[in-house]
Protein backbone atom coordinates (compact mmCIF):
# COMPACT_ATOMS: atom_id res chain seq x y z
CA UNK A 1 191.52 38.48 68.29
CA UNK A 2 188.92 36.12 69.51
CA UNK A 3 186.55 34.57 67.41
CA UNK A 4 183.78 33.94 69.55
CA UNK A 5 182.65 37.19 70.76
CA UNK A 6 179.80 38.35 72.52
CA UNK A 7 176.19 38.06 69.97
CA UNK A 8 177.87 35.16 68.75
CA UNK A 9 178.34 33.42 71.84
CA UNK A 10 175.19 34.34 72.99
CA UNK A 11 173.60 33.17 69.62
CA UNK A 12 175.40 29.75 70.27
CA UNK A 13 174.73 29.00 73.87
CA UNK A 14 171.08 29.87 73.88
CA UNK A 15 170.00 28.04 71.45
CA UNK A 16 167.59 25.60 72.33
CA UNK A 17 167.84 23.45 69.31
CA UNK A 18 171.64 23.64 69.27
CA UNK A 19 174.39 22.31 71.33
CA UNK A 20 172.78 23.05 74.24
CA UNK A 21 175.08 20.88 76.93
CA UNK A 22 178.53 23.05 76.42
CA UNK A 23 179.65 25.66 78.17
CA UNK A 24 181.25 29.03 78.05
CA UNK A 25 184.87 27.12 77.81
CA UNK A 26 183.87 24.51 75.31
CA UNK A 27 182.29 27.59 72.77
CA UNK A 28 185.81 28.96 73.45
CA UNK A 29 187.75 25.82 72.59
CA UNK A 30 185.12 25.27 69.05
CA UNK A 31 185.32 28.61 68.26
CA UNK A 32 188.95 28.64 68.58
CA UNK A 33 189.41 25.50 66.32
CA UNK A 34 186.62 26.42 63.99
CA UNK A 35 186.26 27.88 60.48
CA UNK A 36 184.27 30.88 59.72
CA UNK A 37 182.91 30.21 56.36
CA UNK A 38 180.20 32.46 54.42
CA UNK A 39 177.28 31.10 51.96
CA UNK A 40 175.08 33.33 49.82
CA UNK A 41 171.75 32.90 49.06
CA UNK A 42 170.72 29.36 47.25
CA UNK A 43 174.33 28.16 48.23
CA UNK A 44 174.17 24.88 49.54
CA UNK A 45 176.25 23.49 52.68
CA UNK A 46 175.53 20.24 52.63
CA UNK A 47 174.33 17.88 49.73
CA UNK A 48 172.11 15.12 50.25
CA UNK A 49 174.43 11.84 48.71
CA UNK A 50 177.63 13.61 49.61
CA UNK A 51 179.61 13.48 52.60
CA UNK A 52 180.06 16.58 54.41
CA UNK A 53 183.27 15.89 56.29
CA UNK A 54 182.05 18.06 59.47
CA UNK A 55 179.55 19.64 61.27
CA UNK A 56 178.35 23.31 60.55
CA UNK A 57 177.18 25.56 63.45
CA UNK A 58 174.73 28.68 62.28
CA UNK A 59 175.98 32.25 63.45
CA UNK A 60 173.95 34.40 61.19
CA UNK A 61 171.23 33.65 58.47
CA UNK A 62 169.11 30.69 58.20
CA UNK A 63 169.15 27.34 55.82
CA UNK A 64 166.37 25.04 54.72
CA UNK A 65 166.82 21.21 55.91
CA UNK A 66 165.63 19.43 52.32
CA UNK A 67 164.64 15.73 52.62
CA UNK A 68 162.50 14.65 49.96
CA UNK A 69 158.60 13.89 50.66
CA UNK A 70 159.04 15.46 53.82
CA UNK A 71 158.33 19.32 54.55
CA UNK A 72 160.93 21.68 54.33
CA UNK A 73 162.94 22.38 58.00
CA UNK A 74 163.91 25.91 58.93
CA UNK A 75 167.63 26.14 61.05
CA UNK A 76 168.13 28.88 62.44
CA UNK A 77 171.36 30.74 64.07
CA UNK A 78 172.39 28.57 66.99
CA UNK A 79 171.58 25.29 65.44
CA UNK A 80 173.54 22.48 63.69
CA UNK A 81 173.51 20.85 60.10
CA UNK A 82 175.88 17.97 58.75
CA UNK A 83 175.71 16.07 62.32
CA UNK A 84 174.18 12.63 61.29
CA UNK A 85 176.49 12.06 58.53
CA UNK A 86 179.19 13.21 61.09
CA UNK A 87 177.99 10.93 63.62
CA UNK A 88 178.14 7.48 60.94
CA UNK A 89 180.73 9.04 59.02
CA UNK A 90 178.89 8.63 55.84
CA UNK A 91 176.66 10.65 52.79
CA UNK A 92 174.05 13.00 53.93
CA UNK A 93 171.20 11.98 54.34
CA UNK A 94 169.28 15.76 53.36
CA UNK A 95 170.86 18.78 51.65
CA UNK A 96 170.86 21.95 53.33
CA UNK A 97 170.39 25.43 51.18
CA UNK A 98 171.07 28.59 52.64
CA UNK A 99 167.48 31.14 52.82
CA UNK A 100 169.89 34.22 52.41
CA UNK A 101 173.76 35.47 53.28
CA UNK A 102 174.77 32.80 55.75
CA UNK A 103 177.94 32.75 58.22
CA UNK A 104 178.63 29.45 60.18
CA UNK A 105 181.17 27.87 62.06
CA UNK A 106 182.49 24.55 60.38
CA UNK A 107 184.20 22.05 62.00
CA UNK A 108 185.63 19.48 60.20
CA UNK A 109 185.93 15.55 61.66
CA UNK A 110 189.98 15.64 62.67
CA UNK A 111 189.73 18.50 64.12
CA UNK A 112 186.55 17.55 66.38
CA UNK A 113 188.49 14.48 67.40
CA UNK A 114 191.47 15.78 68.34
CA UNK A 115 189.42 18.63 70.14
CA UNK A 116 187.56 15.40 71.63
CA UNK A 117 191.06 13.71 72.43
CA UNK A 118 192.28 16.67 74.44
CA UNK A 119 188.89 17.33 76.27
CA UNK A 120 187.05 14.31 77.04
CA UNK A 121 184.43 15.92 79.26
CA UNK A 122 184.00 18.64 75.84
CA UNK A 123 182.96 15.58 73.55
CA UNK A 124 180.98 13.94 76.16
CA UNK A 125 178.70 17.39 76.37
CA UNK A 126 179.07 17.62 72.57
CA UNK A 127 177.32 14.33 71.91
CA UNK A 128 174.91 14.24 74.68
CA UNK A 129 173.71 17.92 72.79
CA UNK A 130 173.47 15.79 69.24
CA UNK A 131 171.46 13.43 71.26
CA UNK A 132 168.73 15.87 72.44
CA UNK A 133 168.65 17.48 69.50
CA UNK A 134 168.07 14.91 66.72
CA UNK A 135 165.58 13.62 69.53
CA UNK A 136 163.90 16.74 69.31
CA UNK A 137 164.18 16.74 65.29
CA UNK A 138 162.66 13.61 65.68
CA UNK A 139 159.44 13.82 67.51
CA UNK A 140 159.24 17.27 65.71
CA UNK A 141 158.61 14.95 62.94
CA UNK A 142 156.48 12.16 64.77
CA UNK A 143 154.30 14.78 65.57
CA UNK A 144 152.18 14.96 68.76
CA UNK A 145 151.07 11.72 70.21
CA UNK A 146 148.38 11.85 73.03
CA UNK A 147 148.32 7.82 72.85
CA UNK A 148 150.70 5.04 73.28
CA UNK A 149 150.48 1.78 71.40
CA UNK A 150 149.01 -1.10 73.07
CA UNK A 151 151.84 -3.12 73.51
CA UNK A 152 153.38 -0.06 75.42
CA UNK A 153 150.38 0.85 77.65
CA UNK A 154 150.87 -0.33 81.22
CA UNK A 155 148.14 -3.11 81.93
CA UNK A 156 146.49 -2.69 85.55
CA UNK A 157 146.26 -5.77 87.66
């Protein structure tokens, strides 16, 4: 039985704050390779301090993103949690709580780079997607700028 099926793909692929560069045969090969794993309410995925060995990708449910003296982030199914300590292999940086029942997708670091290994082209979408969207989480947290420094503004001759 496959275990990517139909709301679930579509809940992964249209994400716009998710891994938004792979296609229909990448979800295949991640789904195929992944872990289904199931949090209950208050359960935390990742702790901040910790290393979370993996990435998690939301099917159902939503978590809170907790990074003190900053306001509390939302994910919601399609997005990912765990990827910046995945990407310097090191302690989170922010622990994520699940709001209510949560189902995910975890994927743990071997198994991404062996994935990676046998699909170049798959890891070369799956980063480029991390890219945009910790860009995204980024000026999400910048907030709107309708100005550029000085030293950035183009000086007319």
């Amino acid at each position: 039985m496959a275990k990517l099926v139909g709301q679930e793909a579509f809940v992964l692929s249209s994400s716009k704050h998710g891994l938004v560069y792979l296609t229909a045969n990448d979800w295949a090969l991640v789904a195929d390779k992944a872990s289904r794993v199931h949090f209950k309410e208050g359960a935390i995925l990742i702790q901040k301090g910790k290393r979370a060995n993996g990435v998690y990708l939301l099917l159902k449910g939503s978590s809170r993103v907790v990074i003190p003296s900053q306001p509390s982030r939302i994910l919601a199914p399609g997005e990912i949690c765990g990827e910046m300590s995945f990407l310097e292999d090191s302690a989170a940086s922010a622990s994520v709580i699940a709001e209510g029942d949560v189902e995910a997708f975890h994927l743990d670091r071997p198994t991404l780079q062996s994935l990676f290994e046998l699909y170049p082209h798959l890891g070369s979408r799956f980063y480029r997607s991390l890219a945009t969207s910790l860009s995204h989480r980024l000026r999400e947290l910048i907030g709107p700028s309708s100005e550029l420094p000085p030293t950035l503004q183009k000086t007319s001759s």
